[in-house]
C-alpha atoms as a PDB file:
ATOM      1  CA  UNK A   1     -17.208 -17.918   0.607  1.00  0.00           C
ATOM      2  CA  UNK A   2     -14.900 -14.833  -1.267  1.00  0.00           C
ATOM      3  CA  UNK A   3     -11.223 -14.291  -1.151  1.00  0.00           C
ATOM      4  CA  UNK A   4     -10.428 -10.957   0.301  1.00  0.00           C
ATOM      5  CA  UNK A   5      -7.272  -8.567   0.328  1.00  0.00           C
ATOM      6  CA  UNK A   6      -6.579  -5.921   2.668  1.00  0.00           C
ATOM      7  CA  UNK A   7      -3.918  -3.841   3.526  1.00  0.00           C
ATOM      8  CA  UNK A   8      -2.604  -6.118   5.526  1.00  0.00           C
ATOM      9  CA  UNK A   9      -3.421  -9.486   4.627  1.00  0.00           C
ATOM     10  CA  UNK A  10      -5.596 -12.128   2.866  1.00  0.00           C
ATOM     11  CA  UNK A  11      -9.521 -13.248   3.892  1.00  0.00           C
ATOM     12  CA  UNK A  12     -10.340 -17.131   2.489  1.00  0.00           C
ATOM     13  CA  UNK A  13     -11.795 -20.449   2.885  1.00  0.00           C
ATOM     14  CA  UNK A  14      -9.676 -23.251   3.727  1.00  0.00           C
ATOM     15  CA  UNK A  15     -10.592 -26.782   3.084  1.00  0.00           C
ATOM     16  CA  UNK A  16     -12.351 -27.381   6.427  1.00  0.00           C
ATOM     17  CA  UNK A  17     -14.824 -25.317   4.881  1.00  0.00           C
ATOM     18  CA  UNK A  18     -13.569 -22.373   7.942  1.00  0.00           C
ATOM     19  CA  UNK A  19     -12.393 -18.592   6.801  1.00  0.00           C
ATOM     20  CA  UNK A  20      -9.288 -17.216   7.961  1.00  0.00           C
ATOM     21  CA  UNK A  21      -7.331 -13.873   7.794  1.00  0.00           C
ATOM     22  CA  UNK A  22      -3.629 -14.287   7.106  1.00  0.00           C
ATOM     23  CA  UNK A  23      -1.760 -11.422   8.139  1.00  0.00           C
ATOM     24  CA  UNK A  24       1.124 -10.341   5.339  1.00  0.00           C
ATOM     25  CA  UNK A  25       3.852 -10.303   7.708  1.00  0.00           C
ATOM     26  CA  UNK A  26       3.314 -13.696   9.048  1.00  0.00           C
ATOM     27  CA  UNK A  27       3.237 -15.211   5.887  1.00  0.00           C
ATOM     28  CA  UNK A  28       6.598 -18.019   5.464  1.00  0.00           C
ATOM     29  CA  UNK A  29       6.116 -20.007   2.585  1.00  0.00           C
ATOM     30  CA  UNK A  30       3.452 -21.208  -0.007  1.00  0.00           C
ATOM     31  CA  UNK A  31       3.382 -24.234  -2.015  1.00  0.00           C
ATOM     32  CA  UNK A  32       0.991 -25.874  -4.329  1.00  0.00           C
ATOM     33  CA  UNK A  33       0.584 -29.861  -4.813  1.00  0.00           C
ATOM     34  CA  UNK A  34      -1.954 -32.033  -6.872  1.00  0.00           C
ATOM     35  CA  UNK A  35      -4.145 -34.022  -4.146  1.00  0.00           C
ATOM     36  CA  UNK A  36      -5.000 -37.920  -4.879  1.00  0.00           C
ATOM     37  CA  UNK A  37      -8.388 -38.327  -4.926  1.00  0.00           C
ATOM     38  CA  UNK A  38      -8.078 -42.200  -6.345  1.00  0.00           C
ATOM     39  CA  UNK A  39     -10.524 -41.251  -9.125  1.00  0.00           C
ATOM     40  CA  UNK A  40      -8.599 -37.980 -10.184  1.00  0.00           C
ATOM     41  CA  UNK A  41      -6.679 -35.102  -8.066  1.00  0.00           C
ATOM     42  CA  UNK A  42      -7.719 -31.707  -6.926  1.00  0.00           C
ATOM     43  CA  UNK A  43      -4.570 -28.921  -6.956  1.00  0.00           C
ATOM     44  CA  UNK A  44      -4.240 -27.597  -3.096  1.00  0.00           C
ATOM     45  CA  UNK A  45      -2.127 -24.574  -1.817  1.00  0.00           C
ATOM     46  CA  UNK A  46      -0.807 -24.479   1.310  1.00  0.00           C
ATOM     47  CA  UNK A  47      -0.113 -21.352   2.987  1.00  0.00           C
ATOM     48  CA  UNK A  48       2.340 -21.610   6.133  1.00  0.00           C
ATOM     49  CA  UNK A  49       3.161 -19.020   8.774  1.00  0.00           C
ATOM     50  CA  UNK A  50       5.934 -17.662  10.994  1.00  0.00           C
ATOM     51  CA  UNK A  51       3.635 -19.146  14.151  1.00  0.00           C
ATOM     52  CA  UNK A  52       3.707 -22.755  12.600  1.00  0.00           C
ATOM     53  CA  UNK A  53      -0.066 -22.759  11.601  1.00  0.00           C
ATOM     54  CA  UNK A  54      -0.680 -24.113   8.045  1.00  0.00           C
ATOM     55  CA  UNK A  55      -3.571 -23.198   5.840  1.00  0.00           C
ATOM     56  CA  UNK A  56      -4.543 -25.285   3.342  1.00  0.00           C
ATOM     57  CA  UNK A  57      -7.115 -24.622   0.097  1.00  0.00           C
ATOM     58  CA  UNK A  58      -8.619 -26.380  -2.596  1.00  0.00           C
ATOM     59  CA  UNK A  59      -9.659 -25.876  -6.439  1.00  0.00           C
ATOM     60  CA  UNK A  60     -12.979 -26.775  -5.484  1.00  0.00           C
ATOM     61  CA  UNK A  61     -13.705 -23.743  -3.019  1.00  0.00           C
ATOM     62  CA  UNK A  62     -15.311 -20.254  -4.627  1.00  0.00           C
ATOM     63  CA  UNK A  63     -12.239 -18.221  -3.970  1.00  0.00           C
ATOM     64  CA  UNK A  64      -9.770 -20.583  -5.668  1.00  0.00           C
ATOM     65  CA  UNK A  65      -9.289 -18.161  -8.555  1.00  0.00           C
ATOM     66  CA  UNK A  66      -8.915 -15.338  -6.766  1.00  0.00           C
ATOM     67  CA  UNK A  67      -6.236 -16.653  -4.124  1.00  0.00           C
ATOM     68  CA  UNK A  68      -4.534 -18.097  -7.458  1.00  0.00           C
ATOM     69  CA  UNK A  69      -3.965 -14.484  -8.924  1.00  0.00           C
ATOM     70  CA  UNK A  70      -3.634 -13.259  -5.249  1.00  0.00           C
ATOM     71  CA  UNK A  71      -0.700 -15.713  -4.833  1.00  0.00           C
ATOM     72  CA  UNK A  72       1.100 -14.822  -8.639  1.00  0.00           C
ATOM     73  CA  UNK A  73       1.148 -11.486  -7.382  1.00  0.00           C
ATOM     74  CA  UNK A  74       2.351 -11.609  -4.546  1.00  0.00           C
ATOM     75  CA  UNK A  75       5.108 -14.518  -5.449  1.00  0.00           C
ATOM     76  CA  UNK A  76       5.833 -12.551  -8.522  1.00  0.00           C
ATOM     77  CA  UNK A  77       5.331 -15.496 -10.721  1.00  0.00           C
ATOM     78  CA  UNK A  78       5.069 -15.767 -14.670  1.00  0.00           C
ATOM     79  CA  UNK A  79       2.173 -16.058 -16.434  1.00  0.00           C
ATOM     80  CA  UNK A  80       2.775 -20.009 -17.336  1.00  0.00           C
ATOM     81  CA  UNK A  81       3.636 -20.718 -13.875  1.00  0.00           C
ATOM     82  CA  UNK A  82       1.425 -23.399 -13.310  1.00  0.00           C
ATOM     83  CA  UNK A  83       2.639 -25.707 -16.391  1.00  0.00           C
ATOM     84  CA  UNK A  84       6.175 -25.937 -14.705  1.00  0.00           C
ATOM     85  CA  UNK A  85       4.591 -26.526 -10.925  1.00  0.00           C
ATOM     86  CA  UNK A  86       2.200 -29.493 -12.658  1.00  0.00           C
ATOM     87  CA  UNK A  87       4.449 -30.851 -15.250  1.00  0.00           C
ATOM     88  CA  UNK A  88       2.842 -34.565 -14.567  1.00  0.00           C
ATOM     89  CA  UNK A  89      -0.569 -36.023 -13.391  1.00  0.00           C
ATOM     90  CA  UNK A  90      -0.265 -37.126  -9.769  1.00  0.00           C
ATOM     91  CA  UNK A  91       2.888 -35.979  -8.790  1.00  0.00           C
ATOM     92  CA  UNK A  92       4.134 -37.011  -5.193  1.00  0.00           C
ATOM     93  CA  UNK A  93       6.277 -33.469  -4.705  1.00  0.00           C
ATOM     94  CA  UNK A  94       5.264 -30.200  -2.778  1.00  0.00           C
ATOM     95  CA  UNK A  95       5.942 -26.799  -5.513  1.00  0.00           C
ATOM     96  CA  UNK A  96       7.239 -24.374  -3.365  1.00  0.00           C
ATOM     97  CA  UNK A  97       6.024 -20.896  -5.099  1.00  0.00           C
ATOM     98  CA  UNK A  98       7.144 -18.228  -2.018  1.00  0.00           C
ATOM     99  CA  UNK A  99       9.209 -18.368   0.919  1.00  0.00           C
ATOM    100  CA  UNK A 100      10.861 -15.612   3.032  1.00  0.00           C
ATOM    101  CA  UNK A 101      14.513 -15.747   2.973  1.00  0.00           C
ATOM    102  CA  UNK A 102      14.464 -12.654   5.765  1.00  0.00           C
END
């Protein structure tokens, strides 16, 4: 499956392998963590919204690059943003990259 932006929100696969629009204005926080996988880690992002739903997504789905750039955008984060949210291999904390402070 794609990643898709609107005019009013974001189209993508989740890791249940299910597609979901995210409206803009529902949008609370997103963070990023590195997922334990015993025999090495897959980075996840975790969307969650004003109506307590959280979507989560994975490195290994098709529109991982896409919601990556989507996400730097819209978080207005630097270029090297991902060397200070993975500064070590298999990290036990939660990077919180957005959250609305309205």
């Amino acid at each position: 499956m794609s990643f898709e932006e609107t005019e009013g929100g974001i189209e993508c696969e989740t890791v249940n392998h299910e597609m979901y629009y995210i409206a803009f204005d529902i949008i609370q926080s997103i963070s990023i963590y590195k997922n334990d996988l015993f025999s090495g880690e897959e980075h996840r992002l975790e969307i969650e919204t004003s109506d307590y739903e959280i979507y989560t997504f994975s490195e290994r789905e098709d529109c991982w690059i896409d919601l990556i750039a989507w996400v730097q955008r819209w978080a207005n984060l630097p270029e090297d943003w991902e060397h200070t949210a993975f500064a070590e291999a298999f990290p036990n904390e939660i990077t919180v990259l957005w959250q609305n402070t309205a």
